[in-house]
N, C-alpha and C. Protein backbone atom coordinates (compact mmCIF):
# COMPACT_ATOMS: atom_id res chain seq x y z
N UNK A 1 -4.11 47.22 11.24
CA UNK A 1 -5.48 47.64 11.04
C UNK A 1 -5.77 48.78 12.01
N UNK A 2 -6.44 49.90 11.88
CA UNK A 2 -6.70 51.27 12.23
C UNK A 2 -8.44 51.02 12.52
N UNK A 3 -8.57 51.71 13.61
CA UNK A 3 -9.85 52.17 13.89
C UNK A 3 -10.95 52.38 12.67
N UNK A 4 -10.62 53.10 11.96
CA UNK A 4 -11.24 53.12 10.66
C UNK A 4 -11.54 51.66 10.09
N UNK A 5 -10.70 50.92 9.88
CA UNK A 5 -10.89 50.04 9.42
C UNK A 5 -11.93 49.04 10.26
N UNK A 6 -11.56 49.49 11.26
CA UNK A 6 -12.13 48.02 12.67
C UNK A 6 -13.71 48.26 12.42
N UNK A 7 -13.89 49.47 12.33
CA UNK A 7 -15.75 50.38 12.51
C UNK A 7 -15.87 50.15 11.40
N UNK A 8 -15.31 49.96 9.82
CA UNK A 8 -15.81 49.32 8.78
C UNK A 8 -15.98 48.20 8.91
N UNK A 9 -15.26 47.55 9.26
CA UNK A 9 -15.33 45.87 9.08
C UNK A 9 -17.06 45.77 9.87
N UNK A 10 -16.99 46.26 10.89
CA UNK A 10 -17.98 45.89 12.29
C UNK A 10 -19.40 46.46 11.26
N UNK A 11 -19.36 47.29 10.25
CA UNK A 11 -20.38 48.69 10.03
C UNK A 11 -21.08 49.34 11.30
N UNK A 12 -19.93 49.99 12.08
CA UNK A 12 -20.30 51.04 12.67
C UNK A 12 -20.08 52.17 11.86
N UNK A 13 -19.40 52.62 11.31
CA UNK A 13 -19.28 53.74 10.12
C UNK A 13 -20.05 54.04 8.99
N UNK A 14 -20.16 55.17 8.91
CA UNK A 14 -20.45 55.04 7.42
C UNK A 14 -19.59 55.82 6.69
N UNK A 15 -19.71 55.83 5.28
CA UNK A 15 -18.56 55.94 4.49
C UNK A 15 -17.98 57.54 4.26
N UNK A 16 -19.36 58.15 4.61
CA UNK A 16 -19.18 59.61 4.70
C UNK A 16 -17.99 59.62 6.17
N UNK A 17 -18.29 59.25 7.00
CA UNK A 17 -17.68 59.47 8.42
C UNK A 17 -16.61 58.72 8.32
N UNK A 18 -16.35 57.87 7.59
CA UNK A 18 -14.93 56.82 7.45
C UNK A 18 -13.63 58.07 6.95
N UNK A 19 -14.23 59.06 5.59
CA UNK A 19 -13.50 59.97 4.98
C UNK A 19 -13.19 60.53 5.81
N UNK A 20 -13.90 61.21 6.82
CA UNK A 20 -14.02 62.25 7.72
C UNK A 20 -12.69 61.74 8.69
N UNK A 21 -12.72 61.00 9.26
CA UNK A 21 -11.93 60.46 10.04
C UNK A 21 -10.48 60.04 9.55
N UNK A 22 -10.91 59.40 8.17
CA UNK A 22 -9.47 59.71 7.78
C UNK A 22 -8.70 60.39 7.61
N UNK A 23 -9.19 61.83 7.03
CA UNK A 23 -8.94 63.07 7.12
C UNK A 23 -8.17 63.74 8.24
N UNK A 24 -8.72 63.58 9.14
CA UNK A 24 -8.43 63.54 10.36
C UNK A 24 -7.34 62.82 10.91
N UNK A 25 -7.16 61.92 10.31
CA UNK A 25 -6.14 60.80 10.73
C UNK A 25 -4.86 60.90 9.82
N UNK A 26 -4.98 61.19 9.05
CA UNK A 26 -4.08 61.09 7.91
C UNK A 26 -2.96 61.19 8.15
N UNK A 27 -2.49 62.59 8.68
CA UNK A 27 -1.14 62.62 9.13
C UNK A 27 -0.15 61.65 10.30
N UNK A 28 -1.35 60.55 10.90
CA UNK A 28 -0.93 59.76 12.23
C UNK A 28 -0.77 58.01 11.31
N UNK A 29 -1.28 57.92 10.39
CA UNK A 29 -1.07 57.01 9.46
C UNK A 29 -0.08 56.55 8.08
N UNK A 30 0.68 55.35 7.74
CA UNK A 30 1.22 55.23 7.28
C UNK A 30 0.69 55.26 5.77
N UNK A 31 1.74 55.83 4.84
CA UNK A 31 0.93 56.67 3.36
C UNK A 31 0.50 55.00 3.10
N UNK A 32 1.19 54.23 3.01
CA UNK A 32 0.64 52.46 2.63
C UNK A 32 -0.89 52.19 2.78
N UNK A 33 -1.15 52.80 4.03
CA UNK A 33 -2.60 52.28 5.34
C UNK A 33 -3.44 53.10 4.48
N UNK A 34 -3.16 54.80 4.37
CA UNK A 34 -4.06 55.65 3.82
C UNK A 34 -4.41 54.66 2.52
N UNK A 35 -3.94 54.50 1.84
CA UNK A 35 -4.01 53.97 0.40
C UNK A 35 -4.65 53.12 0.69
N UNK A 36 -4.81 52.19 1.47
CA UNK A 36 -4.98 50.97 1.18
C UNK A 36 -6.87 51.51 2.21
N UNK A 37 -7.15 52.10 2.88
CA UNK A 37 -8.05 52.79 3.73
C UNK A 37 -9.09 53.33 2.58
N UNK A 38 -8.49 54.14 1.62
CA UNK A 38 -9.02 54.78 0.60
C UNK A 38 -9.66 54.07 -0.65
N UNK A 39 -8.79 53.02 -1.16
CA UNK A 39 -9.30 51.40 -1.82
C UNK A 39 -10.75 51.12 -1.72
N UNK A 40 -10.58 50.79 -0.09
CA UNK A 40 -11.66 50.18 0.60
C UNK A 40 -12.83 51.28 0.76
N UNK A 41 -12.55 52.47 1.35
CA UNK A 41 -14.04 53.42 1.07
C UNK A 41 -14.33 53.37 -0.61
N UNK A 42 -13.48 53.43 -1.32
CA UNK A 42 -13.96 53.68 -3.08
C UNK A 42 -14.53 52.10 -3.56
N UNK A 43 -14.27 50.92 -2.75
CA UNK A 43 -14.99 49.97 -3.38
C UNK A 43 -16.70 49.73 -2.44
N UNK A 44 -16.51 50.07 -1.45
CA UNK A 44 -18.24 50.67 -0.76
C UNK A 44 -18.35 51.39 -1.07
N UNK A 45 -18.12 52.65 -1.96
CA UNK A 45 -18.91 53.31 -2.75
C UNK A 45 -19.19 52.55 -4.13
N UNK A 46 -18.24 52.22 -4.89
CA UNK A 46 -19.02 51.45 -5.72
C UNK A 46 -19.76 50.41 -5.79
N UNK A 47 -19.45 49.51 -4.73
CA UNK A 47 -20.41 48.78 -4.07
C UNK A 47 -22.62 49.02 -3.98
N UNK A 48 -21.87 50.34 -3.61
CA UNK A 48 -23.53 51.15 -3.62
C UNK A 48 -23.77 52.06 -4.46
N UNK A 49 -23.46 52.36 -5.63
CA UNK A 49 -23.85 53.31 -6.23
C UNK A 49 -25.40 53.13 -6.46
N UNK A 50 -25.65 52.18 -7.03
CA UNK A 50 -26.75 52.38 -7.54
C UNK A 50 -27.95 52.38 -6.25
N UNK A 51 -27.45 52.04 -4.76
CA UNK A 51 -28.68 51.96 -3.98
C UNK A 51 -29.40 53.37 -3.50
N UNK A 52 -30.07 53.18 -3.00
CA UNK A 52 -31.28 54.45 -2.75
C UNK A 52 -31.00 54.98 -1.40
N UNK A 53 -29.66 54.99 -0.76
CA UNK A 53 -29.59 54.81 1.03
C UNK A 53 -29.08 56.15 1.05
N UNK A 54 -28.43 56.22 2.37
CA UNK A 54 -27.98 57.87 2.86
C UNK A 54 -26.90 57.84 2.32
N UNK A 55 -26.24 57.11 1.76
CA UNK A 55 -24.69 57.63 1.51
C UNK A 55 -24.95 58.01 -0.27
N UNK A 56 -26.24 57.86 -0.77
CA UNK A 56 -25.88 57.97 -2.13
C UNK A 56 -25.08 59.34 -2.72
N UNK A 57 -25.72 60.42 -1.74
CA UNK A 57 -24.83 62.60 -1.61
C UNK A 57 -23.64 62.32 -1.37
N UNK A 58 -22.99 61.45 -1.15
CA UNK A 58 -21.81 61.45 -0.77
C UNK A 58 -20.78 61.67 -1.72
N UNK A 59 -20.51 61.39 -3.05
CA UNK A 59 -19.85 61.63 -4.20
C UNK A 59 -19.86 63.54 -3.76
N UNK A 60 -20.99 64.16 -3.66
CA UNK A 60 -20.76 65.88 -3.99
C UNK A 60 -19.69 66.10 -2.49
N UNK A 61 -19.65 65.21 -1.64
CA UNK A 61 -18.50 65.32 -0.34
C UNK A 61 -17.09 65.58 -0.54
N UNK A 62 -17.39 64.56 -1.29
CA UNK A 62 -16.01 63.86 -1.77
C UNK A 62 -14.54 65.21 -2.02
N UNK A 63 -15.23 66.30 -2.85
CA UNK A 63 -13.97 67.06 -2.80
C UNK A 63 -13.42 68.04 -1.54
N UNK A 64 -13.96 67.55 -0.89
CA UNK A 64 -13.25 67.91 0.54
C UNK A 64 -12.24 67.69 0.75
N UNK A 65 -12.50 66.26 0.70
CA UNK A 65 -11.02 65.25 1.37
C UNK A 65 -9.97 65.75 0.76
N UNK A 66 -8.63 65.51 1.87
CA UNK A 66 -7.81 66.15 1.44
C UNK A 66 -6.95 64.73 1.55
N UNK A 67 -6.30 65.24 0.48
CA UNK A 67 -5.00 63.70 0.26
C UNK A 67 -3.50 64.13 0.43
């Protein structure tokens, strides 16, 4: 388990800043972890689609990330 993961579990993160960091991380992580890192932000996003909170802009983010 990765930092990323630890600040999700806890919700110190949010999902915008989880990407961000992974991003960031990517190359120091095993392709397994990324995958399995990436899972988990795409099911808190679907998780929330429909809510009214700060992460709803986050989909137009999204093509940033680099994989």
């Amino acid at each position: 388990m990765c930092i990323i993961c630890i600040d999700l579990e806890k919700e110190r993160l949010s999902t915008q800043e989880a990407f961000r960091n992974l991003n960031e991380m990517y190359d120091s992580l095993e392709e397994e972890h990324v995958k399995e890192v990436v899972e988990i932000l795409f099911e808190r996003l679907h998780s929330r689609m429909n809510d009214e909170d700060e992460e709803s802009d986050l989909w137009d983010g999204l093509g940033n990330f680099i994989f």
